[in-house]
Protein backbone atom coordinates (compact mmCIF):
# COMPACT_ATOMS: atom_id res chain seq x y z
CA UNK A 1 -7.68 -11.26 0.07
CA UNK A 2 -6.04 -12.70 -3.05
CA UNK A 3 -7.70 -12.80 -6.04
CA UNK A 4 -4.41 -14.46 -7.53
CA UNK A 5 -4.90 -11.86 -10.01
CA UNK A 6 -1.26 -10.28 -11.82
CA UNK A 7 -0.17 -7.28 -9.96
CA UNK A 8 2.56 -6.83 -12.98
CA UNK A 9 0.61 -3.84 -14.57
CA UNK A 10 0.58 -1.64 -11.10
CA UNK A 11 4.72 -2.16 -11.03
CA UNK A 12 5.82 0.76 -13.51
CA UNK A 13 3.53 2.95 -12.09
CA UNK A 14 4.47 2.96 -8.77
CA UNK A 15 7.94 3.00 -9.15
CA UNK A 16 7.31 6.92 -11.54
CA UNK A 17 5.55 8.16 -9.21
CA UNK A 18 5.76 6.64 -5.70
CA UNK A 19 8.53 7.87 -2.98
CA UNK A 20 7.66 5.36 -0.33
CA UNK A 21 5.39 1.97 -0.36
CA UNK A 22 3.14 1.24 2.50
CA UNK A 23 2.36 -2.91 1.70
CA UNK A 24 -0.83 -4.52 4.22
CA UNK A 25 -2.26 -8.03 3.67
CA UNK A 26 -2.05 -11.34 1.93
CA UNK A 27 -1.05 -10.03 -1.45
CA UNK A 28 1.53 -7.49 0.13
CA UNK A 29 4.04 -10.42 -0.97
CA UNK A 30 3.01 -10.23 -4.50
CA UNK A 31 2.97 -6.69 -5.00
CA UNK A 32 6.16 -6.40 -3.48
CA UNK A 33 7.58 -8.89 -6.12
CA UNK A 34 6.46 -7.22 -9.04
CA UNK A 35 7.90 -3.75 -8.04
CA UNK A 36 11.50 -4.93 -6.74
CA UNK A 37 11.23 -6.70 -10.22
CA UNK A 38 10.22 -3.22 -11.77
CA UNK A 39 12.65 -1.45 -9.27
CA UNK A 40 15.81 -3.86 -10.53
CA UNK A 41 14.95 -2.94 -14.42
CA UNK A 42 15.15 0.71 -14.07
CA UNK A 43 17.76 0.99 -11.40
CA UNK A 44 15.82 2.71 -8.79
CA UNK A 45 15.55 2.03 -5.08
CA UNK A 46 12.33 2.89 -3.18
CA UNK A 47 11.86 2.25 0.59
CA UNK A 48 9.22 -0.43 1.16
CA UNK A 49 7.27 -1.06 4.46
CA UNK A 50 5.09 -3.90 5.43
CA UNK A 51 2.05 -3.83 8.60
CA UNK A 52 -0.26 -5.58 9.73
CA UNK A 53 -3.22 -3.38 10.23
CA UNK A 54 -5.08 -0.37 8.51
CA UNK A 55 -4.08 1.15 11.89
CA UNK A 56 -0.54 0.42 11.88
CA UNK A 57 -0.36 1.50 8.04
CA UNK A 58 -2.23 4.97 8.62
CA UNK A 59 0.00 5.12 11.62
CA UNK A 60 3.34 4.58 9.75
CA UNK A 61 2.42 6.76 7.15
CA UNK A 62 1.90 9.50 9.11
CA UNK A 63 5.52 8.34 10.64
CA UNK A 64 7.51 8.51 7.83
CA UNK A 65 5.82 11.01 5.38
CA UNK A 66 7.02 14.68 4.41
CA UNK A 67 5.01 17.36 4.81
CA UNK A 68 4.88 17.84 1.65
CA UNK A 69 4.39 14.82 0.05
CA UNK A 70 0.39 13.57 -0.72
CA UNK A 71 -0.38 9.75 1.04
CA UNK A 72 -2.78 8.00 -0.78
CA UNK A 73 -4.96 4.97 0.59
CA UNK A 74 -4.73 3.07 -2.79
CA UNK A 75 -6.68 -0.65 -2.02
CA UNK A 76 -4.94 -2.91 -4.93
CA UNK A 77 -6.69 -5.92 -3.64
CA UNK A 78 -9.97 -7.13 -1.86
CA UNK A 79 -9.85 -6.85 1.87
CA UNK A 80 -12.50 -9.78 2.70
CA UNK A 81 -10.06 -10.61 5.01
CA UNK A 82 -10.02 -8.01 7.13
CA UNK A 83 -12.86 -5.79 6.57
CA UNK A 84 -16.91 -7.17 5.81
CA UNK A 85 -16.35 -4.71 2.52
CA UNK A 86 -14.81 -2.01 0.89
CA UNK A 87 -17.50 0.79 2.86
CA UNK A 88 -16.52 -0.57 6.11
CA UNK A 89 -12.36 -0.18 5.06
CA UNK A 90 -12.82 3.85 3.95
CA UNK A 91 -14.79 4.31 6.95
CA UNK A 92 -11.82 2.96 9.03
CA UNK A 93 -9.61 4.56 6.79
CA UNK A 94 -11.02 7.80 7.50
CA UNK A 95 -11.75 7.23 11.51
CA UNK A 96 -8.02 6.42 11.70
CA UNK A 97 -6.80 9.45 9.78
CA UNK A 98 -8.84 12.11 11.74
CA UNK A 99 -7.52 10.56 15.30
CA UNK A 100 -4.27 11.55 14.37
């Protein structure tokens, strides 16, 4: 759901500390925006990868990530779209994760 609030601040962040971007729902678009923007300015390339679904995101994370690496379920936006609330997304979040 968008808030139409500025996703600017999450941009620097994410590009220090983020090897791959898993973007879901109507402000995927924004966020995107603000860390190609970020990604341009410091010269850095970072692979980014859009779904549709909290099951095709859990799905492609567990796809493309190391074993090594930590994936974290980071919400940057309400989900009134898809989910009643936020309880209702973590406990889909966490269904999801222990089918695979």
């Amino acid at each position: 759901y968008d808030k139409h609030l500025d996703y600017t601040p999450i941009a620097k962040p994410i590009v220090a500390n983020v090897s791959k971007l898993i973007l879901m729902g109507a402000t995927a678009p924004k966020i995107e925006e603000v860390v190609t923007q970020e990604l341009e300015m410091q010269g850095k390339e970072l692979s980014i990868y859009h779904c549709n679904t909290l099951q095709e995101t859990v799905e492609k994370a567990y796809e493309i990530a190391e074993s090594s690496e930590i994936v974290l379920f980071s919400p940057a936006s309400a989900s009134f779209d898809m989910f009643k609330n936020f309880e209702e997304r973590g406990e889909m979040f966490k269904e999801l994760v222990n089918q695979l």
